[in-house]
Protein backbone atom coordinates (compact mmCIF):
# COMPACT_ATOMS: atom_id res chain seq x y z
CA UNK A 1 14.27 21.05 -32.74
CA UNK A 2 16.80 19.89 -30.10
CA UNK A 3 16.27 19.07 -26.41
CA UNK A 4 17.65 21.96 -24.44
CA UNK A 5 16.94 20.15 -20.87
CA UNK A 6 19.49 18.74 -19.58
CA UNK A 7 18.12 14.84 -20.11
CA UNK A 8 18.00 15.52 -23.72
CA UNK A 9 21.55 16.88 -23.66
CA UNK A 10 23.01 13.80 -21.72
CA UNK A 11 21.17 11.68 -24.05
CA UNK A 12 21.96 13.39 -27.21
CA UNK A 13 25.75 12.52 -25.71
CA UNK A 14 24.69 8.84 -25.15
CA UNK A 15 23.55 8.33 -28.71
CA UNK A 16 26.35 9.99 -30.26
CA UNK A 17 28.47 7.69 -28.98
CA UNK A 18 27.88 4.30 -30.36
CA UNK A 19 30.47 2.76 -27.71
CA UNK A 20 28.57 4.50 -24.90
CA UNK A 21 24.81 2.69 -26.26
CA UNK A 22 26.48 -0.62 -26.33
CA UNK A 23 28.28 -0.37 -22.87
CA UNK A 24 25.05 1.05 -21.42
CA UNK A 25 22.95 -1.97 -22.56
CA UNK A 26 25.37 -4.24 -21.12
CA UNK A 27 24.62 -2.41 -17.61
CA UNK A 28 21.01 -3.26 -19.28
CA UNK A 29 19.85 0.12 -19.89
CA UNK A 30 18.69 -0.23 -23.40
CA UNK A 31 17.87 2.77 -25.32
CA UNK A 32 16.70 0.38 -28.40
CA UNK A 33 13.73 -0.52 -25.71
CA UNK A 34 12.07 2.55 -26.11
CA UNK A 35 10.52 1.31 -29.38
CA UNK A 36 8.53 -1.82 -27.16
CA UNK A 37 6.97 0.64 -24.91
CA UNK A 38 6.64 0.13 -21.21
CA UNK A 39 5.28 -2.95 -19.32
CA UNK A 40 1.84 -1.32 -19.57
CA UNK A 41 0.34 2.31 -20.29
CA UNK A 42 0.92 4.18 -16.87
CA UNK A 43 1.00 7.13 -15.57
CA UNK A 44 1.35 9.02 -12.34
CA UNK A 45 -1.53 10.17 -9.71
CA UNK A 46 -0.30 13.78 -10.10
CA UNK A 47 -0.90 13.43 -14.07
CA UNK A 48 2.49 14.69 -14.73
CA UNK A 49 3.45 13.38 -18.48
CA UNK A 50 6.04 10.16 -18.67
CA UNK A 51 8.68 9.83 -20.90
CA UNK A 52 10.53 6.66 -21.63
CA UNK A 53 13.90 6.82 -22.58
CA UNK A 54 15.14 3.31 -21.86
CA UNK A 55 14.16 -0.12 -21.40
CA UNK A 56 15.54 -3.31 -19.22
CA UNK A 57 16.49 -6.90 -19.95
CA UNK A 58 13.41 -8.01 -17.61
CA UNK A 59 10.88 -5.71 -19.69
CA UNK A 60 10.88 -2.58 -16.91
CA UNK A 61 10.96 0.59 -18.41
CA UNK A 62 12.77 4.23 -17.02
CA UNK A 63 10.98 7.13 -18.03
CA UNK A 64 11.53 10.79 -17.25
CA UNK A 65 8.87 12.52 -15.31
CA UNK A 66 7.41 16.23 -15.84
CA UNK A 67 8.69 19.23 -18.29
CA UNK A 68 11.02 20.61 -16.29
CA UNK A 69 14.60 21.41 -17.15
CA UNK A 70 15.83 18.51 -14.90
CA UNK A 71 13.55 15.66 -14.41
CA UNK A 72 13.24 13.10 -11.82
CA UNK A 73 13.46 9.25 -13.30
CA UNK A 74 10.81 6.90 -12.73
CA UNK A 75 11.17 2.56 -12.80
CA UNK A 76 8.27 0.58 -14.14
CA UNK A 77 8.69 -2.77 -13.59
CA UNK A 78 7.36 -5.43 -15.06
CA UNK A 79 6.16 -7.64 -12.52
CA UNK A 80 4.26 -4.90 -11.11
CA UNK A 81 6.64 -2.87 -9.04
CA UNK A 82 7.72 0.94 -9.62
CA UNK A 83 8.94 3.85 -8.40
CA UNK A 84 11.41 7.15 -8.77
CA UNK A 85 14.43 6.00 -8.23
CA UNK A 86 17.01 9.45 -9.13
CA UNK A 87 16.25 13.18 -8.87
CA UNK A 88 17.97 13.34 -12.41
CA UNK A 89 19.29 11.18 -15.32
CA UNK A 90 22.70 12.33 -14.20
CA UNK A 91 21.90 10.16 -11.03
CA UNK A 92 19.26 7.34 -12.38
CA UNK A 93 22.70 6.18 -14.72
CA UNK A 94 25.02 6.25 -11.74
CA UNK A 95 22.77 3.74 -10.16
CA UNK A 96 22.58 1.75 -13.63
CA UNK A 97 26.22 1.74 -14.35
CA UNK A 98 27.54 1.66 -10.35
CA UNK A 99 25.60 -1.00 -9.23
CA UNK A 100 24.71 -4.65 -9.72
CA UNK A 101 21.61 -3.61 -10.55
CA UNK A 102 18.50 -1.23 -9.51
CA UNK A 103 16.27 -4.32 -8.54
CA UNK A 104 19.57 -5.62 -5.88
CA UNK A 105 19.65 -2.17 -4.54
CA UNK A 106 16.31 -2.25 -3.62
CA UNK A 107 16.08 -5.88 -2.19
CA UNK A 108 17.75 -5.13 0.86
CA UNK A 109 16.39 -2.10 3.15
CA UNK A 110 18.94 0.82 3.92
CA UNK A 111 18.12 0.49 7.44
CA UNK A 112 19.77 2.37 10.18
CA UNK A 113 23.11 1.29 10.06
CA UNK A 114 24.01 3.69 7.40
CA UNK A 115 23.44 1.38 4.88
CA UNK A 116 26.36 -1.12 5.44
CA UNK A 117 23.82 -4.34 5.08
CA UNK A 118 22.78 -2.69 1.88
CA UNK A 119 26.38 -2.37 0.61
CA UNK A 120 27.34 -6.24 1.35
CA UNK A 121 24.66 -7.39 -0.22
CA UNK A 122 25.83 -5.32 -3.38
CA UNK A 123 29.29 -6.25 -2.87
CA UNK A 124 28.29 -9.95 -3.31
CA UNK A 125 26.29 -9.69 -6.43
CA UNK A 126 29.28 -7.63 -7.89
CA UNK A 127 31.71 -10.28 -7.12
CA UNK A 128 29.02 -12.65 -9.03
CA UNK A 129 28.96 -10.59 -11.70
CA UNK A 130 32.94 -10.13 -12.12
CA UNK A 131 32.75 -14.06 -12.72
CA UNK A 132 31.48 -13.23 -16.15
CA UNK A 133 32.61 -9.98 -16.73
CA UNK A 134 36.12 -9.12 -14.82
CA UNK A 135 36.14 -5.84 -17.14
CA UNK A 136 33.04 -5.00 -15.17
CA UNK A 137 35.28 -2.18 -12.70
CA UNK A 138 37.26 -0.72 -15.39
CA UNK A 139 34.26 -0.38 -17.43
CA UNK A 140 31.99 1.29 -14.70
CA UNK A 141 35.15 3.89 -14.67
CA UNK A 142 34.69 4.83 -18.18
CA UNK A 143 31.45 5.46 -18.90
CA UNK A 144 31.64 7.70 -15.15
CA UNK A 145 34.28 9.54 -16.86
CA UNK A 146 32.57 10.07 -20.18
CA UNK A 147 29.26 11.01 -18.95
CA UNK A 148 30.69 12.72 -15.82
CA UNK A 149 28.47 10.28 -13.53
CA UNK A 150 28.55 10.79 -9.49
CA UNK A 151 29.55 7.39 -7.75
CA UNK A 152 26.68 5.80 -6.99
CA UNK A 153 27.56 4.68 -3.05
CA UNK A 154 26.80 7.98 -2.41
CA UNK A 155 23.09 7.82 -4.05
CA UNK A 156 22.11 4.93 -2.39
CA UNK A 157 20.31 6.46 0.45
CA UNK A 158 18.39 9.17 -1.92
CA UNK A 159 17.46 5.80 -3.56
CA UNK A 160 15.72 4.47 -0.94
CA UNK A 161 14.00 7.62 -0.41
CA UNK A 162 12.47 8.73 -3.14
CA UNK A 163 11.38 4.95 -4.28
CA UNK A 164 9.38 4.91 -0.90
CA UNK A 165 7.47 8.16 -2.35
CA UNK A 166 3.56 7.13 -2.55
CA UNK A 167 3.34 10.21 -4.76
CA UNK A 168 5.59 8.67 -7.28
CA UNK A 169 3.91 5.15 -7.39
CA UNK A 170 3.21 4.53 -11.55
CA UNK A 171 -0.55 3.84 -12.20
CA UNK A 172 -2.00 1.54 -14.64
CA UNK A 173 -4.48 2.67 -16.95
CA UNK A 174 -6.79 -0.24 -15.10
CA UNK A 175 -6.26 1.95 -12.20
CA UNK A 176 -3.66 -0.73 -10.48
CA UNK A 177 -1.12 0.99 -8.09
CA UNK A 178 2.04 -0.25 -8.58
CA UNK A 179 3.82 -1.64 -5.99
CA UNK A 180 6.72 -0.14 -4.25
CA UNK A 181 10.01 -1.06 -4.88
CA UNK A 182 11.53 -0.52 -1.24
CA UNK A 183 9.60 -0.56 2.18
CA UNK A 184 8.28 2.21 3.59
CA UNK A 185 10.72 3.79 6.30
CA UNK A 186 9.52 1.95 9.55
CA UNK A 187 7.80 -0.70 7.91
């Protein structure tokens, strides 16, 4: 039976595309993770069912969240921080493949000048990582292009948003509430 939602489409398109696997794990968003499992069994105050569909280099997990036909993306970190982080897959791998990483986009607030603190600090660890990988530009362009991926500036702010969303804060079976990955707004 195939996926019909649109998460199982994009994915079906990932993994039919062995290039597109390997480039994606690079921007460490490792579909071969699934097989470890999360961090730790969670799951969500609301009870809505988790689905992981990718694992990172530091053991985190991103898991879909709910049945519907588009469904938001969830972070479960391993040292005990999680969150949503996209309204959509579409989204969750613009932030993967646009940025330095989810965990740097999260270390600095947005804060009220539009984000422009945010943005340095993301324009430094990009310059780090083009020490290592000066493909790293003309890579993020191609996998955009072949997954038809928003730039990710512009999700930056939604970021910040919907990680500060108590509702969305992954519980452990223990009953530990993770913590959030971004202050609270006025915090």
């Amino acid at each position: 039976m195939t996926d019909e939602r649109a998460e199982g489409l994009l994915l079906g398109r990932i993994a039919d595309e062995p290039w597109i696997v390997d480039l994606l794990r690079r921007f460490d968003f490792d579909l071969d993770r699934v097989a470890d499992g999360p961090p730790e069994a969670v799951h969500l105050p609301s009870g809505e069912p988790l689905e992981m569909i990718a694992g990172d280099a530091s053991g985190g997990a991103f898991m879909l969240v709910g049945t519907g036909v588009t469904r938001p993306v969830l972070y479960v970190g391993s040292e005990g921080e999680g969150g949503l982080i996209a309204a959509d897959l579409r989204a969750a791998l613009a932030l993967v493949v646009g940025l330095s990483s989810v965990h740097d986009a999260t270390a600095v607030p947005y804060g009220d000048d539009g984000g422009a603190r945010l943005r340095e600090w993301l324009a430094r660890a990009d310059e780090e990582i083009r020490e290592d990988w000066p493909e790293l530009d003309a890579e993020r362009a191609r996998l955009r292009q072949a997954l038809d991926l928003p730039e990710a500036d512009g999700l930056l702010e939604a970021l910040h948003r919907l990680a500060a969303d108590e509702d969305y804060r992954p519980v452990s079976d223990a009953g530990d509430r993770y913590e959030a990955m971004v202050d609270a707004p006025g915090a």
